[in-house]
N, C-alpha and C. Protein backbone atom coordinates (compact mmCIF):
# COMPACT_ATOMS: atom_id res chain seq x y z
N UNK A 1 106.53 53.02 40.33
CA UNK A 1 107.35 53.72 41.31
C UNK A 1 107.59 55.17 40.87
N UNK A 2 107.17 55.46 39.45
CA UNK A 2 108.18 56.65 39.57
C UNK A 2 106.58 57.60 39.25
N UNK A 3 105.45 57.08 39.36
CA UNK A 3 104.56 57.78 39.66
C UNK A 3 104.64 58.34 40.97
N UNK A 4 104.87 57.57 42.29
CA UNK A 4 105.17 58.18 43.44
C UNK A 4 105.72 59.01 43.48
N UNK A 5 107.11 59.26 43.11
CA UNK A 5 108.17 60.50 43.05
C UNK A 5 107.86 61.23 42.42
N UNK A 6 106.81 61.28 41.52
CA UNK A 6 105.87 62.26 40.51
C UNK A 6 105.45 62.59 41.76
N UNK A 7 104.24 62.05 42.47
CA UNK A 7 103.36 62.71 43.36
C UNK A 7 104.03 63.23 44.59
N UNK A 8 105.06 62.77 44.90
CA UNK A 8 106.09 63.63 46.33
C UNK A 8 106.26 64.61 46.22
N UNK A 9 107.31 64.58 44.66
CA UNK A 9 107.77 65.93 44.04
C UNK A 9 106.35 67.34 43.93
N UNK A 10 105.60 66.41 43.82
CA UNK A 10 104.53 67.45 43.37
C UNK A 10 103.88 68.03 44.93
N UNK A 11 104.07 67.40 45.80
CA UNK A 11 103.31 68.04 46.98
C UNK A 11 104.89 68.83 47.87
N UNK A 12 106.03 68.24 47.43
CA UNK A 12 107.18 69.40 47.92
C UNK A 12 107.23 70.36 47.12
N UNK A 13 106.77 70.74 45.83
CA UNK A 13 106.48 71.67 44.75
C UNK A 13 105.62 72.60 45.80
N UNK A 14 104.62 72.09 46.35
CA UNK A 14 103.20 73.11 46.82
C UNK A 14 103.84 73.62 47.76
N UNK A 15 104.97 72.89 48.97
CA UNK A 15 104.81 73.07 50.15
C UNK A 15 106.12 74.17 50.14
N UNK A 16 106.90 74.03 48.73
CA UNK A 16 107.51 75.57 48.49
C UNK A 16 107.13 76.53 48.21
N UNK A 17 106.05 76.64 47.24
CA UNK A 17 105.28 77.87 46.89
C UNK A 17 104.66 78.06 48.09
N UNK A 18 104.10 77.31 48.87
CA UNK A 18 103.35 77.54 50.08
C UNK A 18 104.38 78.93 51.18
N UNK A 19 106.09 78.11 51.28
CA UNK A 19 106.87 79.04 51.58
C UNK A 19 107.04 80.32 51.30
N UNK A 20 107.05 80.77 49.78
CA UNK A 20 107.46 81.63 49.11
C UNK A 20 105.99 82.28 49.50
N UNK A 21 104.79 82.24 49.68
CA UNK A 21 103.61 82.77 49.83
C UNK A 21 103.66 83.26 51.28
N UNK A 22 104.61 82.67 51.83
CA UNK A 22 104.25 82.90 53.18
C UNK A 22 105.22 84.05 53.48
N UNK A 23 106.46 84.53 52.77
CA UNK A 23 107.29 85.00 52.89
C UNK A 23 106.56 86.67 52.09
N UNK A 24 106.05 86.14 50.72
CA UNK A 24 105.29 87.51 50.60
C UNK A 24 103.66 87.93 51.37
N UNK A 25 103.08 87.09 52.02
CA UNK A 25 102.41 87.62 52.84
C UNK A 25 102.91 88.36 53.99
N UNK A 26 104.48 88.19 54.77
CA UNK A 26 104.93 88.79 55.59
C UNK A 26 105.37 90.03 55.57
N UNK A 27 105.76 90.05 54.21
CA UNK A 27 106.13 91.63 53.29
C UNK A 27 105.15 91.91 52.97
N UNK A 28 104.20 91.60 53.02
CA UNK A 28 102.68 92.50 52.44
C UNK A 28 102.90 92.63 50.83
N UNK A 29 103.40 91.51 50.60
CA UNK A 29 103.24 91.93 48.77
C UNK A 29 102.05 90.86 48.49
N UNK A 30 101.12 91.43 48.41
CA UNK A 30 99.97 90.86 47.87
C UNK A 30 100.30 90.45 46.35
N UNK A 31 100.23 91.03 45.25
CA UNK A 31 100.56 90.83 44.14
C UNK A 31 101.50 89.82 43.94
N UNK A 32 102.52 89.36 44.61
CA UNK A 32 102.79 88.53 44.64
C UNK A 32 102.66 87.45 44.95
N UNK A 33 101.68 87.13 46.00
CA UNK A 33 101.34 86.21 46.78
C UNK A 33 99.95 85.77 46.18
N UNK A 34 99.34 86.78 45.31
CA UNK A 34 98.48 86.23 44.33
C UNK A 34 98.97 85.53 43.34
N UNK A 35 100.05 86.01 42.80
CA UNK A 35 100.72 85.20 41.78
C UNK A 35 101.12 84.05 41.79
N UNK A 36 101.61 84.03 43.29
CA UNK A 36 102.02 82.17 43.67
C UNK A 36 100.79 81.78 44.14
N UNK A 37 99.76 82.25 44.52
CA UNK A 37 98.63 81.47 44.59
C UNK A 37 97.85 80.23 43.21
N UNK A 38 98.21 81.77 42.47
CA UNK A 38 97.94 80.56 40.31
C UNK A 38 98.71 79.51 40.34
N UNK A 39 100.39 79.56 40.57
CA UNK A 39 100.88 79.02 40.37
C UNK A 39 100.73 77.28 41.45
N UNK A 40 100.48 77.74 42.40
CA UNK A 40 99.90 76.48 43.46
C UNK A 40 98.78 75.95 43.13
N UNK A 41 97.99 76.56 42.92
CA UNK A 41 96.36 76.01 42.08
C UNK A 41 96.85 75.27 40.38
N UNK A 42 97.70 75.77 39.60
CA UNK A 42 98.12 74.36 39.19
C UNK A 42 98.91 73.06 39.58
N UNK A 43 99.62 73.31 40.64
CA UNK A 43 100.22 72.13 41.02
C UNK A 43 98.94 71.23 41.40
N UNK A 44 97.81 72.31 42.24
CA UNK A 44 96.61 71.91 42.86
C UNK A 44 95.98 70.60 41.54
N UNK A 45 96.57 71.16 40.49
CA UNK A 45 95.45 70.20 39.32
C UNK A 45 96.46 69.24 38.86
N UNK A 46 97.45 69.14 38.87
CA UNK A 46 98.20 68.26 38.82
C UNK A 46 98.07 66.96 40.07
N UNK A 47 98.09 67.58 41.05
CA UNK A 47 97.91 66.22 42.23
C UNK A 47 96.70 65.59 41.82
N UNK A 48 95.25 66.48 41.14
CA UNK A 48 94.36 66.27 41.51
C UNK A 48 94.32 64.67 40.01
N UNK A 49 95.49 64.27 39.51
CA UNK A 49 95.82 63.94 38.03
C UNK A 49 96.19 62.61 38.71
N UNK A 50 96.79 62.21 39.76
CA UNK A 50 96.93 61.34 40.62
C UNK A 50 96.36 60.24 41.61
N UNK A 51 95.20 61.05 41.80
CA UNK A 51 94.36 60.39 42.66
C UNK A 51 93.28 59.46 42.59
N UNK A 52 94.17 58.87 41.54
CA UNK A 52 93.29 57.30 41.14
C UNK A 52 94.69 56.38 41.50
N UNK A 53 95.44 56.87 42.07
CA UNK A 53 96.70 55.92 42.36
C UNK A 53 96.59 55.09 44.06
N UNK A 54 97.38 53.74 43.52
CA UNK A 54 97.10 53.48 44.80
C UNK A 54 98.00 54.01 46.09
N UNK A 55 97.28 53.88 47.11
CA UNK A 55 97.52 54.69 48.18
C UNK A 55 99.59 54.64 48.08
N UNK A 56 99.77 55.42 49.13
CA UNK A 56 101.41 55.71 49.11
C UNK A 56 101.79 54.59 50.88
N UNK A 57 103.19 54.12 50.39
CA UNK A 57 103.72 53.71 52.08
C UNK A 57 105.13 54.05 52.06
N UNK A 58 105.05 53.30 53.25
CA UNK A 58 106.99 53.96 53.30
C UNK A 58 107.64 54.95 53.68
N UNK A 59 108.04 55.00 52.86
CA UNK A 59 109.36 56.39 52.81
C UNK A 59 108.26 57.70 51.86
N UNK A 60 107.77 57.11 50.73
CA UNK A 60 106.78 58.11 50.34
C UNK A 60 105.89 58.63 50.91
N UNK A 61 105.26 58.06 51.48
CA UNK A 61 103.72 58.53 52.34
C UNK A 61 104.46 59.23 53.68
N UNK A 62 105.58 59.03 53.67
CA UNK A 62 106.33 60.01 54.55
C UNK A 62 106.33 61.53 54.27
N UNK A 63 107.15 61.55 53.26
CA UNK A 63 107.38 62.27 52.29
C UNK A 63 106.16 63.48 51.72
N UNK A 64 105.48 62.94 51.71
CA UNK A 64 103.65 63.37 50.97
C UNK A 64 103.39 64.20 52.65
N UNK A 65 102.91 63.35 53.70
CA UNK A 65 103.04 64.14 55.23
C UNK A 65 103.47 65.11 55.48
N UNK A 66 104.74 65.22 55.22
CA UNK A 66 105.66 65.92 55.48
C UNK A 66 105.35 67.28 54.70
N UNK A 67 105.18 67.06 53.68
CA UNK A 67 105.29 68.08 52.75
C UNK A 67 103.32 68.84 53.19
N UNK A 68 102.77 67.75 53.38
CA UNK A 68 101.05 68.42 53.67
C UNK A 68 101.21 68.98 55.29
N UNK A 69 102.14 68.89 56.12
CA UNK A 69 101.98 69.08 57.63
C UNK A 69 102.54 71.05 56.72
N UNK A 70 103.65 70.83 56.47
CA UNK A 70 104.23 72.34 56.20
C UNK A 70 103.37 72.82 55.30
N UNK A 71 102.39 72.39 54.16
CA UNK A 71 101.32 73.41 53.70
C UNK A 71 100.34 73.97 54.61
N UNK A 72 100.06 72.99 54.93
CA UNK A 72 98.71 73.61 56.73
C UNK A 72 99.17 74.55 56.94
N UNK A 73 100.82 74.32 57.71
CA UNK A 73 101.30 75.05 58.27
C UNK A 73 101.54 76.61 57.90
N UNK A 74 101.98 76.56 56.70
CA UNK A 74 101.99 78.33 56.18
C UNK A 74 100.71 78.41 56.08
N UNK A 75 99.71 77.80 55.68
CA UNK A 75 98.64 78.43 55.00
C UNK A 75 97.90 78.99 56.63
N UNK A 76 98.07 78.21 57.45
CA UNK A 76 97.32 79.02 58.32
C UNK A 76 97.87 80.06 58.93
N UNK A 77 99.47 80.23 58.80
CA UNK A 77 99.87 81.56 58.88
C UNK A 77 99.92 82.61 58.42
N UNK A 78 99.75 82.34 56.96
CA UNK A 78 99.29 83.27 55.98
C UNK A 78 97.99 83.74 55.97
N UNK A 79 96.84 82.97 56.54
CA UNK A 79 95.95 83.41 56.98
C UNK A 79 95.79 84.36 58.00
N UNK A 80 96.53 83.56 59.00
CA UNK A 80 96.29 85.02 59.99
C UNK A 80 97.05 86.31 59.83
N UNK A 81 98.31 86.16 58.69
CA UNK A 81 98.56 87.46 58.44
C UNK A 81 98.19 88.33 57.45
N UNK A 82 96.94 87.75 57.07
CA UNK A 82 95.80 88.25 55.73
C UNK A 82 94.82 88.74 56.72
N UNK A 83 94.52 88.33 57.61
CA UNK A 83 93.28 88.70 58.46
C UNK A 83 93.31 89.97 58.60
N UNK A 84 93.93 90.59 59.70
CA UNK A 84 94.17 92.29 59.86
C UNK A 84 93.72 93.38 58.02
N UNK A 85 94.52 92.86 57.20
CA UNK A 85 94.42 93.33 55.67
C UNK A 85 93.22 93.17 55.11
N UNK A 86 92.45 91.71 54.91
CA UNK A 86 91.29 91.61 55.14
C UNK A 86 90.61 92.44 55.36
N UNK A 87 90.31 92.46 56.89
CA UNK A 87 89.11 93.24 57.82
C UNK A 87 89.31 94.81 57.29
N UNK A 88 91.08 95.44 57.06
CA UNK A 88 90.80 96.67 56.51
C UNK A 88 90.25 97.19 55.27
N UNK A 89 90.25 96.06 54.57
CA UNK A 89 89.68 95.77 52.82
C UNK A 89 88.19 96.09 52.67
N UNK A 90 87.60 95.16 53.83
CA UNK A 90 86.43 95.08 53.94
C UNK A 90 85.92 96.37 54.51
N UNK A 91 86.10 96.87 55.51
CA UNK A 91 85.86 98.24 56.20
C UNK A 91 86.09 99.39 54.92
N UNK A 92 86.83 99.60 54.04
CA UNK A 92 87.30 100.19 52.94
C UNK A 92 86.00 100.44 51.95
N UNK A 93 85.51 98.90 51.80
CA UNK A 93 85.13 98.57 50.71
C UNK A 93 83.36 99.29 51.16
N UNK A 94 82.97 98.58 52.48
CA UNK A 94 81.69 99.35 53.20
C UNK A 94 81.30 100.84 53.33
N UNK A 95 82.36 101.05 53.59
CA UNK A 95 82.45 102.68 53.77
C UNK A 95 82.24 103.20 52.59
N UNK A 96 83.15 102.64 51.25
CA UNK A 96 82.58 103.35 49.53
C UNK A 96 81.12 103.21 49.74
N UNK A 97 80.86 102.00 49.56
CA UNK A 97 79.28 101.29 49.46
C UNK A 97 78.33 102.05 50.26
N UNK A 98 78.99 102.72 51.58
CA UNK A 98 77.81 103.77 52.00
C UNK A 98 77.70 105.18 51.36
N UNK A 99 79.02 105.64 50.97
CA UNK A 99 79.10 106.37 50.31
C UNK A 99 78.33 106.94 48.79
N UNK A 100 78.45 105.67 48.06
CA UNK A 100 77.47 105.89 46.67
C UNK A 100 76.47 105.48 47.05
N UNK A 101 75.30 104.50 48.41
CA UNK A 101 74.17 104.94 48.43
C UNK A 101 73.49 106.08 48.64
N UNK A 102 74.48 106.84 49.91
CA UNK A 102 73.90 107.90 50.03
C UNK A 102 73.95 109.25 48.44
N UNK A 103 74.34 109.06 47.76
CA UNK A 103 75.01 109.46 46.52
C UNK A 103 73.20 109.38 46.06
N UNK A 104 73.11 107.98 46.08
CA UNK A 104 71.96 108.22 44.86
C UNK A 104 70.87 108.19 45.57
N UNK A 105 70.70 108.58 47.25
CA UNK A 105 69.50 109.21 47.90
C UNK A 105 69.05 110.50 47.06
């Protein structure tokens, strides 16, 4: 049992950093939102420490849902508010890249 509440805890762990990511993607603090990205990619290896367990019911597998519906959830908002930043990154990055070819014409 108390492996379960290990693995709950650990996916309401993600689905806060997931928050806190979503809150500095809205502020445009990248640097930060990279930072909680590390920090989610270990929780990421921690769940991944679990998954020889048998499946979850109940009140847990509630719990686990719950917490994976609200990661989706920021992450695809954080996506689309990376997109715009993105595309200007990329346009940024093309424009150098034409720049030093024509350089070493």
């Amino acid at each position: 049992m108390m492996q379960y509440e290990n693995i709950c805890s650990l996916y309401e762990s993600v689905a806060e950093l997931t928050n806190q990511m979503l809150l500095a993607a809205k502020n445009q603090d990248w640097d930060q939102l990279s930072e909680l990205e590390i920090s989610c990619a270990n929780y990421n290896e921690q769940i991944r420490d679990y998954a020889d367990l048998e499946p979850l019911s109940g009140e847990s597998q509630a719990r686990k849902l719950k917490s994976i519906k609200l990661i989706l959830a920021n992450d695809r908002e954080i996506r689309d508010l990376m997109a715009p930043w993105m595309m200007k990154l990329n346009s940024m990055l093309n424009r150098s890249n034409q720049s030093v070819q024509q350089q070493l014409i």
